[in-house]
PDB file of N, CA and C in Angstrom:
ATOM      1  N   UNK A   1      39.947  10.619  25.416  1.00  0.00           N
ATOM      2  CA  UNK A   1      41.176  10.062  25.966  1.00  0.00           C
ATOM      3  C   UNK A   1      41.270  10.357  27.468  1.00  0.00           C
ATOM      4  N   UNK A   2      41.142  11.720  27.942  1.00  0.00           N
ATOM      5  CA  UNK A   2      40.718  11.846  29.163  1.00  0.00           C
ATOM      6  C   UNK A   2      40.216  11.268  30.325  1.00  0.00           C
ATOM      7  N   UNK A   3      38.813  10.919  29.619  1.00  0.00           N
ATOM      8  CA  UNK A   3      37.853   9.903  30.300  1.00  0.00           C
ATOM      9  C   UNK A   3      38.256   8.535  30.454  1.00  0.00           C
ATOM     10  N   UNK A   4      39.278   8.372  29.402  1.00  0.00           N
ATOM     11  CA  UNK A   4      39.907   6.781  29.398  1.00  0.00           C
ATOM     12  C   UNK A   4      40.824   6.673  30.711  1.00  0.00           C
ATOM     13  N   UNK A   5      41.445   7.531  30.870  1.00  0.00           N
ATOM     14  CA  UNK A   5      42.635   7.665  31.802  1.00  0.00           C
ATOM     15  C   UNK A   5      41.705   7.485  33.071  1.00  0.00           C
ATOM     16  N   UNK A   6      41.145   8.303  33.522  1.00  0.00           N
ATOM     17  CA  UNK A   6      40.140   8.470  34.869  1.00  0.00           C
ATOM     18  C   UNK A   6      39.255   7.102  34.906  1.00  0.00           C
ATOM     19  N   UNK A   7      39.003   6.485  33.617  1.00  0.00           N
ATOM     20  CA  UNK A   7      38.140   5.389  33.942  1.00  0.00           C
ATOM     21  C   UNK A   7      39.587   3.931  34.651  1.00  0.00           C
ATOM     22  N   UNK A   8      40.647   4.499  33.889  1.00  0.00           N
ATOM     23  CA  UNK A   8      41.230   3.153  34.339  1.00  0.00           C
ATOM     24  C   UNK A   8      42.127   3.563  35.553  1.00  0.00           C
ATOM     25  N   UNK A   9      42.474   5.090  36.185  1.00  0.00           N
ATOM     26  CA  UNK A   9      42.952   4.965  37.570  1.00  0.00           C
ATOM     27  C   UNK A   9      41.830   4.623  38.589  1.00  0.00           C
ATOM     28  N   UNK A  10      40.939   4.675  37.958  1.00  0.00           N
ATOM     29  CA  UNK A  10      39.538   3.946  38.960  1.00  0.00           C
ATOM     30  C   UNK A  10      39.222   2.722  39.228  1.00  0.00           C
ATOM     31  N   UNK A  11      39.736   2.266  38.145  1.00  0.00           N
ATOM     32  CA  UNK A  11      39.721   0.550  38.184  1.00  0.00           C
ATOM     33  C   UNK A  11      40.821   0.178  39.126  1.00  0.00           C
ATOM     34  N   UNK A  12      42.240   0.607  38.566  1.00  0.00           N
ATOM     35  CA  UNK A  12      43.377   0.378  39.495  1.00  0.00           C
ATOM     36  C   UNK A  12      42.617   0.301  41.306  1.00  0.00           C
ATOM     37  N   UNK A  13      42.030   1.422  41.179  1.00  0.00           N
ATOM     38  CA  UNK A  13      41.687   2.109  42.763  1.00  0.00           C
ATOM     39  C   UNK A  13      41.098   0.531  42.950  1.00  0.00           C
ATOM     40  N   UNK A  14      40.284   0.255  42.154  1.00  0.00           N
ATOM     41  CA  UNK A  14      39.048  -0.472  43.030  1.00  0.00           C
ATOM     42  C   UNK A  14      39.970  -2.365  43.246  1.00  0.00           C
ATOM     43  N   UNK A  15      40.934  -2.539  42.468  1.00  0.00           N
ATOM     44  CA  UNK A  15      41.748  -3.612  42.236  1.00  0.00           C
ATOM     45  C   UNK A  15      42.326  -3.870  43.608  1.00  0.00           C
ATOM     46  N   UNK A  16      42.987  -2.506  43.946  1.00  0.00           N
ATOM     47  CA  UNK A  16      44.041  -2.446  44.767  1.00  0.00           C
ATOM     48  C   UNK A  16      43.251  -2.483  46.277  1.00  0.00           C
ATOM     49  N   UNK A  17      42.170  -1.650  46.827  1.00  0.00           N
ATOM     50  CA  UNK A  17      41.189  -2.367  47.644  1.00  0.00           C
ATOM     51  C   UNK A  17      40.692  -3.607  47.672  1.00  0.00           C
ATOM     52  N   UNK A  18      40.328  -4.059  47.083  1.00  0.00           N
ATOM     53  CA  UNK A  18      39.814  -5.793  46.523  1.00  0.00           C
ATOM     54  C   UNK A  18      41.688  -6.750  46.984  1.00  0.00           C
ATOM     55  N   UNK A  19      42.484  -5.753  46.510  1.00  0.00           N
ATOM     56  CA  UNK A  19      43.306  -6.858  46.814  1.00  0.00           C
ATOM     57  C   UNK A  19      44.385  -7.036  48.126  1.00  0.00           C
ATOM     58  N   UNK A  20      44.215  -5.801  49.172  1.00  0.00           N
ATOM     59  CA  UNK A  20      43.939  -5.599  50.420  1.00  0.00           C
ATOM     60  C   UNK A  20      43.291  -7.029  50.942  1.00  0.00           C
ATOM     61  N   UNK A  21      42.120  -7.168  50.637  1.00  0.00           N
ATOM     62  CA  UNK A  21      41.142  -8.710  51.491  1.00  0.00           C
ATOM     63  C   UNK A  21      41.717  -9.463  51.703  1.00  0.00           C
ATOM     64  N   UNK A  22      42.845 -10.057  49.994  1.00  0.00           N
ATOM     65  CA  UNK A  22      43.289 -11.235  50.418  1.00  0.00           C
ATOM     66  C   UNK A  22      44.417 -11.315  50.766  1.00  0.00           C
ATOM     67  N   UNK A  23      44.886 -10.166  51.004  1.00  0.00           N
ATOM     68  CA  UNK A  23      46.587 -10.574  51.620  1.00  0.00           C
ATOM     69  C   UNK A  23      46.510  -9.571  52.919  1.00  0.00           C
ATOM     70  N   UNK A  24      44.978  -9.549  53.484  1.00  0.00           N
ATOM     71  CA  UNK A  24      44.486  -9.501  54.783  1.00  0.00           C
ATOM     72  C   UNK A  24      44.645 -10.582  55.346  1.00  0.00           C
ATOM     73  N   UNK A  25      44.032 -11.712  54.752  1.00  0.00           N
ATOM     74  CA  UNK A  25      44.422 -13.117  55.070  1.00  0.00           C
ATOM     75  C   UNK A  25      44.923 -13.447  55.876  1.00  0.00           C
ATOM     76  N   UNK A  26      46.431 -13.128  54.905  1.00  0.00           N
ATOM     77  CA  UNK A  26      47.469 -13.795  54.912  1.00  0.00           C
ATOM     78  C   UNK A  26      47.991 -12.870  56.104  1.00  0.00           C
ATOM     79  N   UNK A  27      48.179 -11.771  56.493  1.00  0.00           N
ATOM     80  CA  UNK A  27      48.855 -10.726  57.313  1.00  0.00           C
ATOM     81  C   UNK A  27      47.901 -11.027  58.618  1.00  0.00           C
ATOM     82  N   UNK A  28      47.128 -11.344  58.251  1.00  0.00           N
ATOM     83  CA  UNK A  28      46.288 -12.127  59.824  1.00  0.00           C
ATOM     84  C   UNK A  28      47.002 -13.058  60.572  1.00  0.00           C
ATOM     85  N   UNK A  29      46.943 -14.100  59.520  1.00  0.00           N
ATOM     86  CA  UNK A  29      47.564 -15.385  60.135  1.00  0.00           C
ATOM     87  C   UNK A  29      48.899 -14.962  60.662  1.00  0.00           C
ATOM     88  N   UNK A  30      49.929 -14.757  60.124  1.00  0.00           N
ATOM     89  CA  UNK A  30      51.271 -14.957  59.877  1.00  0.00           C
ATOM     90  C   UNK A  30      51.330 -14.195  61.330  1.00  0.00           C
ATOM     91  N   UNK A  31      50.274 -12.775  61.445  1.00  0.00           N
ATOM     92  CA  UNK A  31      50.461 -11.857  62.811  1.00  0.00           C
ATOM     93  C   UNK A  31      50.396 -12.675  64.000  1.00  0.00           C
ATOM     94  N   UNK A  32      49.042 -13.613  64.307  1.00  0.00           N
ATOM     95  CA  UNK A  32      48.953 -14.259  65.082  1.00  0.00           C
ATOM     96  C   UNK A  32      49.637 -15.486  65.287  1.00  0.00           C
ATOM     97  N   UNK A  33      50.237 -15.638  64.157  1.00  0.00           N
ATOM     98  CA  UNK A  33      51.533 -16.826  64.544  1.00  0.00           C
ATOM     99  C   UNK A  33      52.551 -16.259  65.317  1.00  0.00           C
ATOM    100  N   UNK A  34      52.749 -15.266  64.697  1.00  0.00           N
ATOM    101  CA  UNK A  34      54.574 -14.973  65.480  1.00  0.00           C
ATOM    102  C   UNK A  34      53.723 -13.988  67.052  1.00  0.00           C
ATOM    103  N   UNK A  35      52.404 -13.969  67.204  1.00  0.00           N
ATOM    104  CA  UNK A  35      52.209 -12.926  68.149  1.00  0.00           C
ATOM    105  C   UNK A  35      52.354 -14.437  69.364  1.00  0.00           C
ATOM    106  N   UNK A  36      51.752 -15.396  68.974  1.00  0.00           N
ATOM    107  CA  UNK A  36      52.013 -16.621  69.886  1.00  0.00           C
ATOM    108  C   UNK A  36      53.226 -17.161  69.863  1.00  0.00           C
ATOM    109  N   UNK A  37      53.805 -17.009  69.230  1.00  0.00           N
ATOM    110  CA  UNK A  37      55.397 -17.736  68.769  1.00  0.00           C
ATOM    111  C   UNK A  37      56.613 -16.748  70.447  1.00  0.00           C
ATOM    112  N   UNK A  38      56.394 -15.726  69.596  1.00  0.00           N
ATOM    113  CA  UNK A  38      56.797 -14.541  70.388  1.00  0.00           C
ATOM    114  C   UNK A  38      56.337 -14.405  72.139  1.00  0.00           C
ATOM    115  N   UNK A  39      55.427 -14.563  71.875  1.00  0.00           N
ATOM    116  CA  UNK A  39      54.911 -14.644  73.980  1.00  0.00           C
ATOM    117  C   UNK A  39      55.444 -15.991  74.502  1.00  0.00           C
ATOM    118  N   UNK A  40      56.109 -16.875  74.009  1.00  0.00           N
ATOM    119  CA  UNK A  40      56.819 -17.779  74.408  1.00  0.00           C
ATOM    120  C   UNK A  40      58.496 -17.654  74.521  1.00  0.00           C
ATOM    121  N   UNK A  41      58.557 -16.869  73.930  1.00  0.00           N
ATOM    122  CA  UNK A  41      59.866 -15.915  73.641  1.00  0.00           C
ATOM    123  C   UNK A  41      60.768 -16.967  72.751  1.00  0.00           C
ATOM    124  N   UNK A  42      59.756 -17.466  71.670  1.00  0.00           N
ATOM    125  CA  UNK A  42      60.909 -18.213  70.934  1.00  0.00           C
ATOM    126  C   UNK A  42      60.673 -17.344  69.254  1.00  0.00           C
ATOM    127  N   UNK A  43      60.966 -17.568  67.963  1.00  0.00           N
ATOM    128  CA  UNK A  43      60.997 -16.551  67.100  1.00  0.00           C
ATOM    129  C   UNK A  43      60.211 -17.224  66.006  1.00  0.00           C
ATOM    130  N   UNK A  44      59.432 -16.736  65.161  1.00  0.00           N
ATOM    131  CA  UNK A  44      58.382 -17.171  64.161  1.00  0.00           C
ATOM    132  C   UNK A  44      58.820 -17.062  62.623  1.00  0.00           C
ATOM    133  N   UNK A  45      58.546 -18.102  62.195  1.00  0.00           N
ATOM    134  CA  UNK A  45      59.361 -18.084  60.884  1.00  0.00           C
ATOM    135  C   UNK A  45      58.420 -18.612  59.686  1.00  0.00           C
ATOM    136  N   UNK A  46      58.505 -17.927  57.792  1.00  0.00           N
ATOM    137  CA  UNK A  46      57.688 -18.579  57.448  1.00  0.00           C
ATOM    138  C   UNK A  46      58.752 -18.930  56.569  1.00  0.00           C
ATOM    139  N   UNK A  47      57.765 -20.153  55.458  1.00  0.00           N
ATOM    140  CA  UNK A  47      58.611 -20.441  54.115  1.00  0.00           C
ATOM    141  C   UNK A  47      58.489 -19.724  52.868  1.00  0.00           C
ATOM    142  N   UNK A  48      59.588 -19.115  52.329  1.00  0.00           N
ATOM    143  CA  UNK A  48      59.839 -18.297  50.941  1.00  0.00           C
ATOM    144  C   UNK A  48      59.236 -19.266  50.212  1.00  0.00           C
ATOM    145  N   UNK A  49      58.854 -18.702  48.868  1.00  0.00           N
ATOM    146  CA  UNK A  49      58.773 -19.849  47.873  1.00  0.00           C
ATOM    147  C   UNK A  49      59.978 -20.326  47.657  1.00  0.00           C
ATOM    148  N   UNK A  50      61.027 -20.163  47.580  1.00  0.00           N
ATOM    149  CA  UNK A  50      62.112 -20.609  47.209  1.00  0.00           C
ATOM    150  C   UNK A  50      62.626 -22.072  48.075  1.00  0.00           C
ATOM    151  N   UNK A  51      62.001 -21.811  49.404  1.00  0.00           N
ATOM    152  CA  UNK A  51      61.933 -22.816  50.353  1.00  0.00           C
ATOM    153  C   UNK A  51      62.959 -22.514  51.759  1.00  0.00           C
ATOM    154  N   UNK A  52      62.982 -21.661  51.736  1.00  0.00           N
ATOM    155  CA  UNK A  52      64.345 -21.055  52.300  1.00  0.00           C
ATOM    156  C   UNK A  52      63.302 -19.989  54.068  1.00  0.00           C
ATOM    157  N   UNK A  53      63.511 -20.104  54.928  1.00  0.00           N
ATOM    158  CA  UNK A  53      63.276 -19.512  55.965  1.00  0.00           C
ATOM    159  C   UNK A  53      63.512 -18.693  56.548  1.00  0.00           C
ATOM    160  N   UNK A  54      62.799 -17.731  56.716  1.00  0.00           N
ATOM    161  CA  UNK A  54      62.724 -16.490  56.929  1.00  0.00           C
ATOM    162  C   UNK A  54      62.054 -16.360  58.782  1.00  0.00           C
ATOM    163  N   UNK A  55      62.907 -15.547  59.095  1.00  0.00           N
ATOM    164  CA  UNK A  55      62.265 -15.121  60.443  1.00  0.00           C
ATOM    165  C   UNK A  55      61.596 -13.666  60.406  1.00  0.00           C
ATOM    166  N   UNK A  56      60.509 -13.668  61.378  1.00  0.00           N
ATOM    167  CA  UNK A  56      60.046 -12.422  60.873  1.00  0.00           C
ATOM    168  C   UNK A  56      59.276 -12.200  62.823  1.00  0.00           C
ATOM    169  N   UNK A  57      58.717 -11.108  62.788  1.00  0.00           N
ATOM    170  CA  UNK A  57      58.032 -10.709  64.711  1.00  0.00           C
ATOM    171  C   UNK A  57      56.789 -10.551  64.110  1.00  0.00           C
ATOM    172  N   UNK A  58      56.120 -10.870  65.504  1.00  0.00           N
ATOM    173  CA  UNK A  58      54.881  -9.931  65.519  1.00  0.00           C
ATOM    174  C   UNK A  58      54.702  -8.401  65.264  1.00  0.00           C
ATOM    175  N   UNK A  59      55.753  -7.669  65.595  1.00  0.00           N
ATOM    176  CA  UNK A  59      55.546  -5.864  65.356  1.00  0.00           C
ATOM    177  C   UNK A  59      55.737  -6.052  63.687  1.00  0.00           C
ATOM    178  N   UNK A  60      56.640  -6.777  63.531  1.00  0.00           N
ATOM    179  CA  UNK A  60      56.454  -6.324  61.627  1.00  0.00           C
ATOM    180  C   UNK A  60      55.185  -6.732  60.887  1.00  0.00           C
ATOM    181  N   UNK A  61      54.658  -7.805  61.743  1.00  0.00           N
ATOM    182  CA  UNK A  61      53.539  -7.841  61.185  1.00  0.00           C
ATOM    183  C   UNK A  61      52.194  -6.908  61.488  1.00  0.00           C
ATOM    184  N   UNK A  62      52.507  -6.518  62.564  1.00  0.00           N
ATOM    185  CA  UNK A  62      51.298  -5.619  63.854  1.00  0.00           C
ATOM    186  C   UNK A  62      51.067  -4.620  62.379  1.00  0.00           C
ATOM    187  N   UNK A  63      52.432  -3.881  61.996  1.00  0.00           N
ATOM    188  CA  UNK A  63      51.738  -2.431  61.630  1.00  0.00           C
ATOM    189  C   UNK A  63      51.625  -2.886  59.931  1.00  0.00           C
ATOM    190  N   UNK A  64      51.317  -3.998  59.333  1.00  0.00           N
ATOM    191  CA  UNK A  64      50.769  -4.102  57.617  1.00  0.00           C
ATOM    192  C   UNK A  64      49.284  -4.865  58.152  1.00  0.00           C
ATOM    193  N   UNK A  65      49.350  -5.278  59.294  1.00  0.00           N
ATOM    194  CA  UNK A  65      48.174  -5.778  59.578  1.00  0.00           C
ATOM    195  C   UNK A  65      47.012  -4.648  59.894  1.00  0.00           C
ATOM    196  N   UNK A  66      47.596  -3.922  60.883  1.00  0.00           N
ATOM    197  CA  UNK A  66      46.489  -2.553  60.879  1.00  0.00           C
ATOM    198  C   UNK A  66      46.703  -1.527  59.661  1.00  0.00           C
ATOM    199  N   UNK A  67      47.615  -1.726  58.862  1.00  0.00           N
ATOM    200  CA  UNK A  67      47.602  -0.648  57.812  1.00  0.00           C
ATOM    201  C   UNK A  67      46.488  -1.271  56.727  1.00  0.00           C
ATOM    202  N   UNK A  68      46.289  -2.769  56.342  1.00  0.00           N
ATOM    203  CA  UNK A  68      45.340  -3.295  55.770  1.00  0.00           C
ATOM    204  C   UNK A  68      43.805  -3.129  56.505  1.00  0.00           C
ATOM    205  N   UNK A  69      44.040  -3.688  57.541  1.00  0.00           N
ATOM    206  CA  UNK A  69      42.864  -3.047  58.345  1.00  0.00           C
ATOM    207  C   UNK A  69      42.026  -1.855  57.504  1.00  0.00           C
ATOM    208  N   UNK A  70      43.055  -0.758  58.025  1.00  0.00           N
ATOM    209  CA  UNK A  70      42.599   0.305  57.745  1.00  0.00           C
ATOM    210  C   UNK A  70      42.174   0.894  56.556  1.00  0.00           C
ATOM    211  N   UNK A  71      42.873   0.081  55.219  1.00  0.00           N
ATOM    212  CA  UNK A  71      42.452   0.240  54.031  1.00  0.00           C
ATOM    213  C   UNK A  71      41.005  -0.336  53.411  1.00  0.00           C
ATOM    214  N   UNK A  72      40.795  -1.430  53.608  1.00  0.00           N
ATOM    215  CA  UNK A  72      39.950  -1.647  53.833  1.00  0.00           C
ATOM    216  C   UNK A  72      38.480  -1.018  54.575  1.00  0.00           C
ATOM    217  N   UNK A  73      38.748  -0.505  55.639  1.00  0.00           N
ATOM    218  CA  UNK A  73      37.675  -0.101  56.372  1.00  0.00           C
ATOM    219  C   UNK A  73      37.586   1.329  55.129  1.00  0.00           C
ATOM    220  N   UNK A  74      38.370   1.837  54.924  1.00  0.00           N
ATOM    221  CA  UNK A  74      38.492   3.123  54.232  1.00  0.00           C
ATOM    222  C   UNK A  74      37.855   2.788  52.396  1.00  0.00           C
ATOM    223  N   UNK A  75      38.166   2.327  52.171  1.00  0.00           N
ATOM    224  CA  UNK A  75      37.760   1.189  50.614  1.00  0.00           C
ATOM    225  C   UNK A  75      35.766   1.077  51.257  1.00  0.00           C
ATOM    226  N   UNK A  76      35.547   0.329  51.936  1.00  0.00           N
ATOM    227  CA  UNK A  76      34.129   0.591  51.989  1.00  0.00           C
ATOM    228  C   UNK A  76      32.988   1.465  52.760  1.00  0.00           C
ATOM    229  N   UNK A  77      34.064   2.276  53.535  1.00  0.00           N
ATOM    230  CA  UNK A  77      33.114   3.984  53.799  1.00  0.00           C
ATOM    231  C   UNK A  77      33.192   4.344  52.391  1.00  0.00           C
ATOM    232  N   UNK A  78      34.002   4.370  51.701  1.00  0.00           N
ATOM    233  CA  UNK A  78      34.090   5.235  50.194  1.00  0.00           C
ATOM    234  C   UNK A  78      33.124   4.598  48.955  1.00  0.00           C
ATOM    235  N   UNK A  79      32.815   3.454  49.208  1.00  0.00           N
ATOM    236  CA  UNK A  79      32.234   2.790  48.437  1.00  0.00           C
ATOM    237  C   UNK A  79      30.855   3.106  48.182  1.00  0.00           C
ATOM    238  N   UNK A  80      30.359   3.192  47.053  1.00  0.00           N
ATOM    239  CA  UNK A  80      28.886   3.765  46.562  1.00  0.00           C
ATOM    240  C   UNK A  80      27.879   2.480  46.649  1.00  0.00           C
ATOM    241  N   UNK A  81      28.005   1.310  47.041  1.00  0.00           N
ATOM    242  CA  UNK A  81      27.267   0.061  47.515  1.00  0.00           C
ATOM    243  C   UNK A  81      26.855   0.536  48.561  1.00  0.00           C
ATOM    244  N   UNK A  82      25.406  -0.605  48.421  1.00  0.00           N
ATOM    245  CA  UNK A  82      24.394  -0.424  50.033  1.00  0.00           C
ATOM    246  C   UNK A  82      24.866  -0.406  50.983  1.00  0.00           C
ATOM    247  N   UNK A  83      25.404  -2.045  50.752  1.00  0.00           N
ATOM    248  CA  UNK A  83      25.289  -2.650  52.153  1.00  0.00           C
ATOM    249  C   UNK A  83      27.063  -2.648  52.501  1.00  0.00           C
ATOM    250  N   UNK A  84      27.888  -1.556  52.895  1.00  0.00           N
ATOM    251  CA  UNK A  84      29.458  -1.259  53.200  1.00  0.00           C
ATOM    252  C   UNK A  84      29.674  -2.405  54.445  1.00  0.00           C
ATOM    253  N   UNK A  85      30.973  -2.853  54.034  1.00  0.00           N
ATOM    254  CA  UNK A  85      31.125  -3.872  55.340  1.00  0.00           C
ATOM    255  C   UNK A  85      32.002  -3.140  56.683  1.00  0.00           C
ATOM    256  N   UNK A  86      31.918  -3.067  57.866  1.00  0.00           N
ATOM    257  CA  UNK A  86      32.266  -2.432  58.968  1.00  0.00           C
ATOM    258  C   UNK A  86      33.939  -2.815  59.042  1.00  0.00           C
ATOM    259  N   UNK A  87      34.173  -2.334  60.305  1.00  0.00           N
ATOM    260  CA  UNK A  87      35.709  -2.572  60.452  1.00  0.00           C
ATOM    261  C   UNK A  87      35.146  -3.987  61.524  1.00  0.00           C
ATOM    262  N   UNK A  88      34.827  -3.990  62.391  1.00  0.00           N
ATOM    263  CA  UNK A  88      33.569  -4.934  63.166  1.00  0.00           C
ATOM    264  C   UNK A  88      33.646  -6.001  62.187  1.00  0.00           C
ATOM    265  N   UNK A  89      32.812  -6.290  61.604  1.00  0.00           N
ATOM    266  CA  UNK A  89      32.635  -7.150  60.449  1.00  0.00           C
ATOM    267  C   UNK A  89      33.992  -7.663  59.631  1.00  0.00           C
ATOM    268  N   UNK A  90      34.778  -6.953  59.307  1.00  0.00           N
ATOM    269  CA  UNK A  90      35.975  -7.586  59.030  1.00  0.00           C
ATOM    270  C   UNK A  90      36.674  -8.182  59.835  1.00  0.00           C
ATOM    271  N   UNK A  91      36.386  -7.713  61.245  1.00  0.00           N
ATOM    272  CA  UNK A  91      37.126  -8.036  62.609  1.00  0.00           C
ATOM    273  C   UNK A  91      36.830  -9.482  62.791  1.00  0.00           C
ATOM    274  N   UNK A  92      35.328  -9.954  62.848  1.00  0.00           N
ATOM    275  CA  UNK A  92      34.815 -11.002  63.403  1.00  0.00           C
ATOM    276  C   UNK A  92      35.137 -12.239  62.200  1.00  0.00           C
ATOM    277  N   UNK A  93      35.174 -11.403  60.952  1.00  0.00           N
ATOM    278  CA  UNK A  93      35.072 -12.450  59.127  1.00  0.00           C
ATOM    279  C   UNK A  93      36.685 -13.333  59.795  1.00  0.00           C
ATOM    280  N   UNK A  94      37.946 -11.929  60.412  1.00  0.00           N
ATOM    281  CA  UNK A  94      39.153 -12.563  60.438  1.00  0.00           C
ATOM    282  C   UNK A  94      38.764 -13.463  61.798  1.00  0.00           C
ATOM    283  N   UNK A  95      38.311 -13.233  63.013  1.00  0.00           N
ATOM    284  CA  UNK A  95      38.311 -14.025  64.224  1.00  0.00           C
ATOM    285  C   UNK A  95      37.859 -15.599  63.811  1.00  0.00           C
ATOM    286  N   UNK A  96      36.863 -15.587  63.028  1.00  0.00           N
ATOM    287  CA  UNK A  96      36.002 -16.637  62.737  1.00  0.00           C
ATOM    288  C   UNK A  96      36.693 -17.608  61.809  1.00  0.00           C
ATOM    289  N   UNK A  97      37.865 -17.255  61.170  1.00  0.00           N
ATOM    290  CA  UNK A  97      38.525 -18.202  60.213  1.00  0.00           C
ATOM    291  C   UNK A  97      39.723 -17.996  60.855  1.00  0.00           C
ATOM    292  N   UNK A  98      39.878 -17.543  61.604  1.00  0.00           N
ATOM    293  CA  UNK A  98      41.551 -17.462  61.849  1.00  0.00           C
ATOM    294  C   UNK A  98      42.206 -19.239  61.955  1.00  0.00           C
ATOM    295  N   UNK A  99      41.518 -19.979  62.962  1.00  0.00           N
ATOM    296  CA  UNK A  99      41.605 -21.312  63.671  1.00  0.00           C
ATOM    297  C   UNK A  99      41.522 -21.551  61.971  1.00  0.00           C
ATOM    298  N   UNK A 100      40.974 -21.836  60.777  1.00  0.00           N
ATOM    299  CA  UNK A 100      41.069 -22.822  59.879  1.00  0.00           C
ATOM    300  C   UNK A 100      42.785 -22.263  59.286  1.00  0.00           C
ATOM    301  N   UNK A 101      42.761 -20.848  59.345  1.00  0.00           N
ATOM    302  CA  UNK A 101      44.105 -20.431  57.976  1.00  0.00           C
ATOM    303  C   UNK A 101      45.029 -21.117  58.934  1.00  0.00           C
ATOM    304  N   UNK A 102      45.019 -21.091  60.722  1.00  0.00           N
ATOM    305  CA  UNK A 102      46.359 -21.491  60.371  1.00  0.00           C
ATOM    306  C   UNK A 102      46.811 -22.700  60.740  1.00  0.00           C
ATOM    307  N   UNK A 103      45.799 -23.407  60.472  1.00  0.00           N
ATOM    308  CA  UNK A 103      46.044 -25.080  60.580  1.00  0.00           C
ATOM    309  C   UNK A 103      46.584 -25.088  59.005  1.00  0.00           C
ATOM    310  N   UNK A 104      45.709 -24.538  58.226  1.00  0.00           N
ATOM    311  CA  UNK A 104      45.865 -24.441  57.173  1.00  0.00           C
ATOM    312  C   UNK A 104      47.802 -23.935  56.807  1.00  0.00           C
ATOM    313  N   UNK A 105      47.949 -23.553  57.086  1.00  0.00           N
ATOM    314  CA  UNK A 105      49.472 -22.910  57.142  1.00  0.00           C
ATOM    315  C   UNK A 105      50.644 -23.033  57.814  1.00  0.00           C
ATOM    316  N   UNK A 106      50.000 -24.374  58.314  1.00  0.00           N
ATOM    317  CA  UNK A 106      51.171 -25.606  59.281  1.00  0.00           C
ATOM    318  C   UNK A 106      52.147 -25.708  58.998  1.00  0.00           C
ATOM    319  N   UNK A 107      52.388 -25.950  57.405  1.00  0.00           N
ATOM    320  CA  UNK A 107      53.308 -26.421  57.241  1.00  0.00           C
ATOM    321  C   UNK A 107      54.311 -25.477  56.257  1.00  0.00           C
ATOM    322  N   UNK A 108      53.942 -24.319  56.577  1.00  0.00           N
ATOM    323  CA  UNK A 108      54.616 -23.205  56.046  1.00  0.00           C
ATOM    324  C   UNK A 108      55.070 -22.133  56.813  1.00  0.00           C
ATOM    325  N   UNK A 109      54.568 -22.689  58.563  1.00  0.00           N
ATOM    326  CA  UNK A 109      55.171 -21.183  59.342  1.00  0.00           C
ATOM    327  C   UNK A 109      56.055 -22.326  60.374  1.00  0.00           C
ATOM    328  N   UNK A 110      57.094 -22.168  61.110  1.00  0.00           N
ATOM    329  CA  UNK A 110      57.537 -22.338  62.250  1.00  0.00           C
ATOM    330  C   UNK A 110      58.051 -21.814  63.522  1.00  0.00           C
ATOM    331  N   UNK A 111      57.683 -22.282  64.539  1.00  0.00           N
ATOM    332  CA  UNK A 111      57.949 -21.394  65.988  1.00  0.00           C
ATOM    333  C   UNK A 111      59.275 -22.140  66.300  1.00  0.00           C
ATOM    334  N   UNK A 112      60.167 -21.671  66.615  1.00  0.00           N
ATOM    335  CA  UNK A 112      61.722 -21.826  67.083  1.00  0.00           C
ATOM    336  C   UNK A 112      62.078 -21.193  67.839  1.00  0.00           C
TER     337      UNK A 112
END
């Protein structure tokens, strides 16, 4: 029973890293929306599911964006795989798609 317990807060562990990536994504985009929204000095907003609009800054996004960052980078120093992916490497994975997510997400963020 022991071993059961330790096998499944391990799984949790490895879930909850894995699921860091993709709402890295999302904390990418949304950052660099309101970080451009914001240097214009107008205010960045996304859509709830509900449909309803929400304003939100770049600083609220700044510090879940480097706190994912950081989980991540921390998730694969710890990781018992070869080939660990860098903080570098996550850096360039987000630079390199950024231009598609947020065309992609046109029609769910607005600058006002």
């Amino acid at each position: 029973m022991k071993s059961l317990k330790v096998l499944a807060v391990a799984i949790m562990g490895f879930c909850s890293i894995d699921s860091y990536g993709a709402t890295l994504d999302v904390t990418d985009t949304l950052y660099h929306f309101a970080k451009n929204c914001n240097a214009q000095g107008r205010v960045a907003y996304y859509q709830e599911d509900t449909g309803r609009w929400q304003a939100y800054s770049a600083d609220q996004m700044h510090y879940e964006y480097k706190y994912m960052l950081d989980m991540l980078s921390l998730g694969s120093l710890s990781s018992d795989s070869g080939g660990s992916v860098s903080r570098q490497d996550i850096q360039a994975y987000l630079d390199k798609t950024r231009a598609n997510r947020l065309a992609a997400a046109k029609g769910y963020l607005m600058c006002k």
